[in-house]
PDB file of N, CA and C in Angstrom:
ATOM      1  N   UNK A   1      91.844 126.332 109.185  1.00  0.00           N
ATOM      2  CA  UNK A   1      92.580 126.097 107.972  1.00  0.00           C
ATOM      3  C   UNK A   1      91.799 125.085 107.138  1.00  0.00           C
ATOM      4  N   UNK A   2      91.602 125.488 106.101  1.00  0.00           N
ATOM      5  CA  UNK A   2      91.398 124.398 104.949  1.00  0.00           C
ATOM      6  C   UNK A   2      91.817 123.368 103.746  1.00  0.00           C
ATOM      7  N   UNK A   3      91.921 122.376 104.352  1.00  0.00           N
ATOM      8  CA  UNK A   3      92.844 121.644 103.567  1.00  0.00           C
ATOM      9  C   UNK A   3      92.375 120.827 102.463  1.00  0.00           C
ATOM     10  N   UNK A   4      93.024 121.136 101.218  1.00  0.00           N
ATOM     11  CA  UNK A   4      92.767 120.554  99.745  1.00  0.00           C
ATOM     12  C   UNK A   4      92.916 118.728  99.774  1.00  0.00           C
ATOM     13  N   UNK A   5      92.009 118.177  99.784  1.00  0.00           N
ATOM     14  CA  UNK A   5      92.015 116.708  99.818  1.00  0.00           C
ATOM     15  C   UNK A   5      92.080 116.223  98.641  1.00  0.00           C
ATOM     16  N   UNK A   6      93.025 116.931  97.632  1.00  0.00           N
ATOM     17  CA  UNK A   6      93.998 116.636  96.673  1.00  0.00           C
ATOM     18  C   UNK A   6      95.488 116.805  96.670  1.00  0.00           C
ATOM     19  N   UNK A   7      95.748 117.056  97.893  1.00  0.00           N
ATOM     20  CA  UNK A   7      97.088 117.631  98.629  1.00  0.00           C
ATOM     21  C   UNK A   7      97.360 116.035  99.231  1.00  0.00           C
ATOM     22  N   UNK A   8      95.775 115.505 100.049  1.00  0.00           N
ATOM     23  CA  UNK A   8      96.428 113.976 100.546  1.00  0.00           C
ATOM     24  C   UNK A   8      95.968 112.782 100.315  1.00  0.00           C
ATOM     25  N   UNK A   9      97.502 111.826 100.064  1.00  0.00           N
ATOM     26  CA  UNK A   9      97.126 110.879  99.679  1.00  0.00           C
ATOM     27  C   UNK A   9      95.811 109.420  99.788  1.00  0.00           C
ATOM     28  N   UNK A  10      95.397 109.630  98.554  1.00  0.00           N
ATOM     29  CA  UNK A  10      94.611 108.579  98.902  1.00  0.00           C
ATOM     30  C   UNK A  10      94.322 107.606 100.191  1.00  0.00           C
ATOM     31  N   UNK A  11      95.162 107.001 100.353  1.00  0.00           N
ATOM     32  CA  UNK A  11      94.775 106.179 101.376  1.00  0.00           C
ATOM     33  C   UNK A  11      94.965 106.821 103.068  1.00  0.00           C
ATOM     34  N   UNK A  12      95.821 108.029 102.943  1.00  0.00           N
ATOM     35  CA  UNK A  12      95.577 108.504 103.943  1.00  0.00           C
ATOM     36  C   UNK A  12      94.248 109.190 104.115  1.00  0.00           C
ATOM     37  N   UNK A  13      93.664 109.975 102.639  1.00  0.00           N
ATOM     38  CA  UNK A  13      92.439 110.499 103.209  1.00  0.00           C
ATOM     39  C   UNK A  13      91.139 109.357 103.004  1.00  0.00           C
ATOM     40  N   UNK A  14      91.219 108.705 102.663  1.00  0.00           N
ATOM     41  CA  UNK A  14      90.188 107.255 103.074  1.00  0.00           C
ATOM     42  C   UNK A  14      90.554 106.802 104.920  1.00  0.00           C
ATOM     43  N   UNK A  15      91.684 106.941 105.645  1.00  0.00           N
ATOM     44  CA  UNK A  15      92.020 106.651 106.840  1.00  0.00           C
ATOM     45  C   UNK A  15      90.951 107.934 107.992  1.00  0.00           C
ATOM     46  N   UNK A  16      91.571 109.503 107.103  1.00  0.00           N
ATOM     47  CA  UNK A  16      90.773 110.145 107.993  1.00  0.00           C
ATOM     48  C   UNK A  16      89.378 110.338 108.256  1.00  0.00           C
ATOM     49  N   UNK A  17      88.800 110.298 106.720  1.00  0.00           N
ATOM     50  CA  UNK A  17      87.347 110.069 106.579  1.00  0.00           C
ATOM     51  C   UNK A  17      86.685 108.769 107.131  1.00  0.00           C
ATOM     52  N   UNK A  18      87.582 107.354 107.117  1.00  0.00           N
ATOM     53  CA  UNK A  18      86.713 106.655 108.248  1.00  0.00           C
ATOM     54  C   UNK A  18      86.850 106.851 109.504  1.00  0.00           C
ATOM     55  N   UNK A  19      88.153 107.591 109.699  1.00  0.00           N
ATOM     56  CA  UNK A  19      87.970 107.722 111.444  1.00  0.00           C
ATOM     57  C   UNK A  19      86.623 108.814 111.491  1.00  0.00           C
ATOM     58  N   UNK A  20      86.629 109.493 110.820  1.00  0.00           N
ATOM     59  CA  UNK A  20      85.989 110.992 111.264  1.00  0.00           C
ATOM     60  C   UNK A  20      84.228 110.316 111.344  1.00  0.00           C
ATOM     61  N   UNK A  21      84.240 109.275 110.279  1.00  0.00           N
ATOM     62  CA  UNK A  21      82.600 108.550 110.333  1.00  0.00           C
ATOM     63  C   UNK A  21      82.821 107.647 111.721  1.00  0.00           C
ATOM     64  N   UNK A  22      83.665 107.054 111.713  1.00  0.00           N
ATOM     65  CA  UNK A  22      83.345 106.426 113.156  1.00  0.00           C
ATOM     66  C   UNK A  22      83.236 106.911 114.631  1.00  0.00           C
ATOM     67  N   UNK A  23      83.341 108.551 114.545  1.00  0.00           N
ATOM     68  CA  UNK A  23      83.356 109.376 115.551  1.00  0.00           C
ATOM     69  C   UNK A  23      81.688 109.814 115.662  1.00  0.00           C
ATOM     70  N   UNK A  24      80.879 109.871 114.183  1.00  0.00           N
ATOM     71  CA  UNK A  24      80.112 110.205 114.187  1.00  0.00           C
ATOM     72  C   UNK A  24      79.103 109.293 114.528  1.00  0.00           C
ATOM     73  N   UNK A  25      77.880 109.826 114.907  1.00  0.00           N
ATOM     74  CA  UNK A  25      76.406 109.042 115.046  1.00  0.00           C
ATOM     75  C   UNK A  25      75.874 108.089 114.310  1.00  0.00           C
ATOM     76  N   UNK A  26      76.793 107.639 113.372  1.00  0.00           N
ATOM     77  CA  UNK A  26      76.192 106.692 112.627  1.00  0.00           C
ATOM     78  C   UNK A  26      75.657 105.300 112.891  1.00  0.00           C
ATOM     79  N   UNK A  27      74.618 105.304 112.138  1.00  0.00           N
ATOM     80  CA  UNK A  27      73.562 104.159 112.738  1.00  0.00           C
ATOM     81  C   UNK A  27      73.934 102.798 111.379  1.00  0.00           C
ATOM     82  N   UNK A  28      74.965 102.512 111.337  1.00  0.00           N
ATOM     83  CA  UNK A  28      75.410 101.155 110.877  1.00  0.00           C
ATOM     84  C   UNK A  28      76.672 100.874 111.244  1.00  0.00           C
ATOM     85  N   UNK A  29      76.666  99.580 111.516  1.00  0.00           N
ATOM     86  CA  UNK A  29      78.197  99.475 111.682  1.00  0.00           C
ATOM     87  C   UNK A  29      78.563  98.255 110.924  1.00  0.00           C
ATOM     88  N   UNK A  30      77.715  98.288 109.619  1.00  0.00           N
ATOM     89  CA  UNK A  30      77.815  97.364 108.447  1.00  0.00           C
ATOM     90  C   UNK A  30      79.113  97.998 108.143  1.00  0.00           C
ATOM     91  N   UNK A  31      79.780  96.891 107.405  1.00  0.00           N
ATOM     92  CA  UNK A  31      81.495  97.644 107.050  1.00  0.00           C
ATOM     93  C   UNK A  31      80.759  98.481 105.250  1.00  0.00           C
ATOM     94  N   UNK A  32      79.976  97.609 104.410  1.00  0.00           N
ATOM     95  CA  UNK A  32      79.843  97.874 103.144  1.00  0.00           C
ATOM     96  C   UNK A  32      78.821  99.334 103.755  1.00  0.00           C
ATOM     97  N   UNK A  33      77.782  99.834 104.111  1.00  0.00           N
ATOM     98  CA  UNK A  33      77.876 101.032 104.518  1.00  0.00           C
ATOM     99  C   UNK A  33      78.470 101.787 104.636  1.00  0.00           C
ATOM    100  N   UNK A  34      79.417 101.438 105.914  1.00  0.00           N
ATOM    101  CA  UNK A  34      80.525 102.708 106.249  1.00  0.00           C
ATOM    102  C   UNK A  34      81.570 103.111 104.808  1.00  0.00           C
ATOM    103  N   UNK A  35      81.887 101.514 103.856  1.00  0.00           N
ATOM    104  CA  UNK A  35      82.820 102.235 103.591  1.00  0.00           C
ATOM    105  C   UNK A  35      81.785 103.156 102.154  1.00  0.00           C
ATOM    106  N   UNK A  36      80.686 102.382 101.708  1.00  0.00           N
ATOM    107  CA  UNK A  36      79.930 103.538 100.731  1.00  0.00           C
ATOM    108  C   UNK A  36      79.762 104.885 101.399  1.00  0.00           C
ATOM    109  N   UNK A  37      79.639 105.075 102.667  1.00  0.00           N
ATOM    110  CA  UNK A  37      79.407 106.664 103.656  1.00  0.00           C
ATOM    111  C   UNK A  37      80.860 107.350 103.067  1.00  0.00           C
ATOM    112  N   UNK A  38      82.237 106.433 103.610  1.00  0.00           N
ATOM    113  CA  UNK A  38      83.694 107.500 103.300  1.00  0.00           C
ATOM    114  C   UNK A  38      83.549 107.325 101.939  1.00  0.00           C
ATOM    115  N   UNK A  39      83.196 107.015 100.372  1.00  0.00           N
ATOM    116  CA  UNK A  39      83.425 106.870  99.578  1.00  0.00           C
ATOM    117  C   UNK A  39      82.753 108.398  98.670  1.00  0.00           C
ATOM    118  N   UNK A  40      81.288 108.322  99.219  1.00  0.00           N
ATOM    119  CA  UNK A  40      80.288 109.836  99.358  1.00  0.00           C
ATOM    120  C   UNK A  40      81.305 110.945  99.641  1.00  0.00           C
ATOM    121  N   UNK A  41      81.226 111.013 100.961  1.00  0.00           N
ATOM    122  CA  UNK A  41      81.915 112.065 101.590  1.00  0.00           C
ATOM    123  C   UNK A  41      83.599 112.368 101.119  1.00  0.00           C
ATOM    124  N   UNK A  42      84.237 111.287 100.366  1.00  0.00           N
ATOM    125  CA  UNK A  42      85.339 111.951  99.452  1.00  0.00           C
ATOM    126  C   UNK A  42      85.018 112.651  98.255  1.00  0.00           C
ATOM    127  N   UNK A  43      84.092 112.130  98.119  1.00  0.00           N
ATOM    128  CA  UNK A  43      84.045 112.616  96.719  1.00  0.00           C
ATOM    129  C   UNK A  43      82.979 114.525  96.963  1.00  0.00           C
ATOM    130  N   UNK A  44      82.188 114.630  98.226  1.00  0.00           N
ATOM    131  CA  UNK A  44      81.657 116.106  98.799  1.00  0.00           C
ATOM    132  C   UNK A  44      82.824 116.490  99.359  1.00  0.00           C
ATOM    133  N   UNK A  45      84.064 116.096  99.481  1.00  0.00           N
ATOM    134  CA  UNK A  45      85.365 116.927  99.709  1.00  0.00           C
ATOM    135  C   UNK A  45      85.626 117.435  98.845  1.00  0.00           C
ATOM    136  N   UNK A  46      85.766 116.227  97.564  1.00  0.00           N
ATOM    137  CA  UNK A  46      86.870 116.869  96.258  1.00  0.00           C
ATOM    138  C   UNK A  46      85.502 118.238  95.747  1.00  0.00           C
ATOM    139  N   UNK A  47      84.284 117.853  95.462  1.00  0.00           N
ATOM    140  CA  UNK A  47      83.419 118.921  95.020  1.00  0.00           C
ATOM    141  C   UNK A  47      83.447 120.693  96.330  1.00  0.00           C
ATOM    142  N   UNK A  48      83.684 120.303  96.900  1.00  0.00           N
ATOM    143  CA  UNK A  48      84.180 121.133  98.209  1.00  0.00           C
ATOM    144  C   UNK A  48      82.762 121.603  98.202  1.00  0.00           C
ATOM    145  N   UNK A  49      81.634 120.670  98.959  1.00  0.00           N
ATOM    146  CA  UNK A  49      80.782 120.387  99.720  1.00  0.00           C
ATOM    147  C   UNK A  49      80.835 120.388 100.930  1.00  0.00           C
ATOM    148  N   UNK A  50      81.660 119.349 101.105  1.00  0.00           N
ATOM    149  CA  UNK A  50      82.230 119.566 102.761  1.00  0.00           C
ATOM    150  C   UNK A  50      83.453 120.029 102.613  1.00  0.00           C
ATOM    151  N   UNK A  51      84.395 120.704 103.612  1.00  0.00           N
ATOM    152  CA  UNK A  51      85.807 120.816 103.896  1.00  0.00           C
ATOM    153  C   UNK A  51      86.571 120.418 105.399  1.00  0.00           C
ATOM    154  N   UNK A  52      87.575 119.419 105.001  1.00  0.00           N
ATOM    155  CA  UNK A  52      88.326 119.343 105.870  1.00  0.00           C
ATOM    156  C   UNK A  52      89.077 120.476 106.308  1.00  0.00           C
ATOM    157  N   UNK A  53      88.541 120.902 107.198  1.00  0.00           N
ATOM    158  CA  UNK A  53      89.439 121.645 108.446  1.00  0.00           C
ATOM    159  C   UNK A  53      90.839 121.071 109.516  1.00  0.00           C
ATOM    160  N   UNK A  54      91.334 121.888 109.852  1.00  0.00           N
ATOM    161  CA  UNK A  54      92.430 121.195 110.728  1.00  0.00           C
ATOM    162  C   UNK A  54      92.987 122.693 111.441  1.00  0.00           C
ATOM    163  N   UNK A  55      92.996 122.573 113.003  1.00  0.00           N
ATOM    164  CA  UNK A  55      93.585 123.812 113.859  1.00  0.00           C
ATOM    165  C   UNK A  55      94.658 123.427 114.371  1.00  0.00           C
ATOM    166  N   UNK A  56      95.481 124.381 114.575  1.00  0.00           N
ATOM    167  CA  UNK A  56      96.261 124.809 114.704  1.00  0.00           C
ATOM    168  C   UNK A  56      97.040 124.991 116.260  1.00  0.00           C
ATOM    169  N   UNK A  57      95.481 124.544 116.787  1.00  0.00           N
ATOM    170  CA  UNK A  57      95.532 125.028 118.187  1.00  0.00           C
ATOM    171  C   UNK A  57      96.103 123.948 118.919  1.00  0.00           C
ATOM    172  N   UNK A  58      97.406 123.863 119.634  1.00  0.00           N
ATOM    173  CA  UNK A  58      98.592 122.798 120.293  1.00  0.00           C
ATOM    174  C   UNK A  58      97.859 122.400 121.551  1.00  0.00           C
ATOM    175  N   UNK A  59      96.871 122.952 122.074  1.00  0.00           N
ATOM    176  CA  UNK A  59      96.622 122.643 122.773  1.00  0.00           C
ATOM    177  C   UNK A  59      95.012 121.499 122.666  1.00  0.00           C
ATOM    178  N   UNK A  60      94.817 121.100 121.627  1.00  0.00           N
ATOM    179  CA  UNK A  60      93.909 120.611 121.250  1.00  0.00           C
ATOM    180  C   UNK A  60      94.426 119.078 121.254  1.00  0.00           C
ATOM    181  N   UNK A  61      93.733 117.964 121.191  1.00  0.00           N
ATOM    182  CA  UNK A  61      94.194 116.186 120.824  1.00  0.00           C
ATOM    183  C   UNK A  61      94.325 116.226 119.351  1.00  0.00           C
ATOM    184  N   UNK A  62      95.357 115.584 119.453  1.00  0.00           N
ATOM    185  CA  UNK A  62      95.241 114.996 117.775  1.00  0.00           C
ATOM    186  C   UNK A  62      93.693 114.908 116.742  1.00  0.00           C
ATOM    187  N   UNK A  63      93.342 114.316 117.541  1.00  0.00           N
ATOM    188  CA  UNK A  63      92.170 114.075 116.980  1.00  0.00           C
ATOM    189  C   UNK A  63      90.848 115.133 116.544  1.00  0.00           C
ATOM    190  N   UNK A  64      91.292 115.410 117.588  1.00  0.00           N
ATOM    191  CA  UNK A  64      89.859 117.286 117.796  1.00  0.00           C
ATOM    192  C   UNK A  64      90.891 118.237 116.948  1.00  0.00           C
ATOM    193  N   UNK A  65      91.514 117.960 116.212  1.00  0.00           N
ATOM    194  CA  UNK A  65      92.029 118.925 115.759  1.00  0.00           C
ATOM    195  C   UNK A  65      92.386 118.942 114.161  1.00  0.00           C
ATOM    196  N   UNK A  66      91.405 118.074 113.509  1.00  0.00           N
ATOM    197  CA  UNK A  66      90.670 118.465 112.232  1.00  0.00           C
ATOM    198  C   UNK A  66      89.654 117.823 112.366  1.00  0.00           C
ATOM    199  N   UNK A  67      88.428 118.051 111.254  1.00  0.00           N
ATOM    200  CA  UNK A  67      87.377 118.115 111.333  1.00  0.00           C
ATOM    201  C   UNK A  67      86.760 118.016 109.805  1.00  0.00           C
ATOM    202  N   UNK A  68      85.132 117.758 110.037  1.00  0.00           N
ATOM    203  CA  UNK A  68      84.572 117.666 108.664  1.00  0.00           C
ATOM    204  C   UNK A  68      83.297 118.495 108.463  1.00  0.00           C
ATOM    205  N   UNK A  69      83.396 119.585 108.033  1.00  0.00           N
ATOM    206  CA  UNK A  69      82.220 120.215 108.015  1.00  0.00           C
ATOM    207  C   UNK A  69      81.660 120.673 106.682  1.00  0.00           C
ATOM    208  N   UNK A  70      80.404 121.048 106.879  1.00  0.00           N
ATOM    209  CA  UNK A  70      79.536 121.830 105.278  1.00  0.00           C
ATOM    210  C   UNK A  70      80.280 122.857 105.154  1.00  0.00           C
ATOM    211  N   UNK A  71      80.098 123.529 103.992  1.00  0.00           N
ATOM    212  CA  UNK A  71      80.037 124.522 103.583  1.00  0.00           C
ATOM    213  C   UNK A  71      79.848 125.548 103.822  1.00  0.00           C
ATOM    214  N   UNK A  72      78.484 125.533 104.324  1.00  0.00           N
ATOM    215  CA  UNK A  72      77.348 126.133 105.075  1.00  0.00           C
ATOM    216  C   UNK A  72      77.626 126.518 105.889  1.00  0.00           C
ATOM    217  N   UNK A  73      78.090 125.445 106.923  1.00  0.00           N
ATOM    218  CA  UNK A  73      78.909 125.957 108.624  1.00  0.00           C
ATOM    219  C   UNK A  73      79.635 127.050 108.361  1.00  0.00           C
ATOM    220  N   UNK A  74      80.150 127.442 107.016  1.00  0.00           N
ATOM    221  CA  UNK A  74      80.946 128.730 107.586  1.00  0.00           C
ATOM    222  C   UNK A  74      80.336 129.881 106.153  1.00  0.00           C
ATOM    223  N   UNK A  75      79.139 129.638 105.739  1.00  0.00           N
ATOM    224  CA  UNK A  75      78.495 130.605 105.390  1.00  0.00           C
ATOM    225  C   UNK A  75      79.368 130.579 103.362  1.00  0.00           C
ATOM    226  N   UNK A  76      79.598 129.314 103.083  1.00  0.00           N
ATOM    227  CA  UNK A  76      80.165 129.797 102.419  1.00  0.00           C
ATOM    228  C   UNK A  76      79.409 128.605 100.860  1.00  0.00           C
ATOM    229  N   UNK A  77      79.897 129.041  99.779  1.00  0.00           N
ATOM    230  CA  UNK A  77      79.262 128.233  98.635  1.00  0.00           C
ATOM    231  C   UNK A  77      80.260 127.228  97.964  1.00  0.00           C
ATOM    232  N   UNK A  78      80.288 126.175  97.624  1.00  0.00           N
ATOM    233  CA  UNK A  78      81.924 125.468  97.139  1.00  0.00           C
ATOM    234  C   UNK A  78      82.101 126.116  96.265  1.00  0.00           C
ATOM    235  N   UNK A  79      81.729 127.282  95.863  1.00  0.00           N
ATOM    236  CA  UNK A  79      82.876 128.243  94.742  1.00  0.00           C
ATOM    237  C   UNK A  79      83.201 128.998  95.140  1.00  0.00           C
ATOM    238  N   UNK A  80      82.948 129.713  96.550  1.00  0.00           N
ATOM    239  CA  UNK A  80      83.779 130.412  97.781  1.00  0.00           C
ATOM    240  C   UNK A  80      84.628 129.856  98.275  1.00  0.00           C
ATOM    241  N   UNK A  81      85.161 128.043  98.522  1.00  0.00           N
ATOM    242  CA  UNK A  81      85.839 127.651  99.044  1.00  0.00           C
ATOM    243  C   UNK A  81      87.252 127.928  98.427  1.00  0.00           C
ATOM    244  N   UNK A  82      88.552 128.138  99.569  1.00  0.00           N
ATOM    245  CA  UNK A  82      89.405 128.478  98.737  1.00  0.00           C
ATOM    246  C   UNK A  82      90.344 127.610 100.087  1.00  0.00           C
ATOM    247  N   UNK A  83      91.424 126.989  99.574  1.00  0.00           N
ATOM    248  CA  UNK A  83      92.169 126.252 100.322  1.00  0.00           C
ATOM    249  C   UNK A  83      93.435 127.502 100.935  1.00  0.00           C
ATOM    250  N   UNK A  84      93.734 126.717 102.282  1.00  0.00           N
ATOM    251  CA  UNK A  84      94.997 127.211 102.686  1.00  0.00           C
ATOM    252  C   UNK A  84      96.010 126.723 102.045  1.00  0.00           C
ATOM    253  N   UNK A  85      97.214 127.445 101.815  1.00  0.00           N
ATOM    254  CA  UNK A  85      98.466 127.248 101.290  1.00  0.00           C
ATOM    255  C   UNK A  85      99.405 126.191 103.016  1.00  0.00           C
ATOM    256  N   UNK A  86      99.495 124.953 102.491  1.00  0.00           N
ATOM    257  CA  UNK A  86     100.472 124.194 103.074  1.00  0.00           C
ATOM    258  C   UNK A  86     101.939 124.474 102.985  1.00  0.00           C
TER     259      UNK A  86
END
């Protein structure tokens, strides 16, 4: 599923995008980094560069069960991207 990160609120999607960077490999753990990294990567959401994903699948953790990926990963162009209906 693809979810429109104009659907959530600000400060919640600044919450998921730093968890989702602090999951990742990142090689700073300067705070003014990280938060210029979630500040990028909201703004390759809203351009739908990247898309937040989120499954469905109950048997998954909270956590593993959205995600941040390219475009690309699913073969697609951000003017192919088309959101799921919530």
């Amino acid at each position: 599923m693809f979810i429109d990160p104009k659907l959530i609120s600000a400060d919640a999607l600044e919450a998921l995008v730093s968890a989702w960077v602090c999951q990742q490999d990142f090689s700073s753990s300067d705070d003014f980094e990280i938060n210029i990294a979630v500040t990028q990567i909201i703004g390759k959401l809203q351009r739908k560069e990247l898309i937040l994903t989120f499954s469905d699948n109950d048997e998954l953790d909270e956590t593993d069960r959205w995600t941040i990926q390219t475009c690309e990963h699913f073969n697609l162009t951000p003017s192919q991207v088309e959101f799921d209906s919530l």
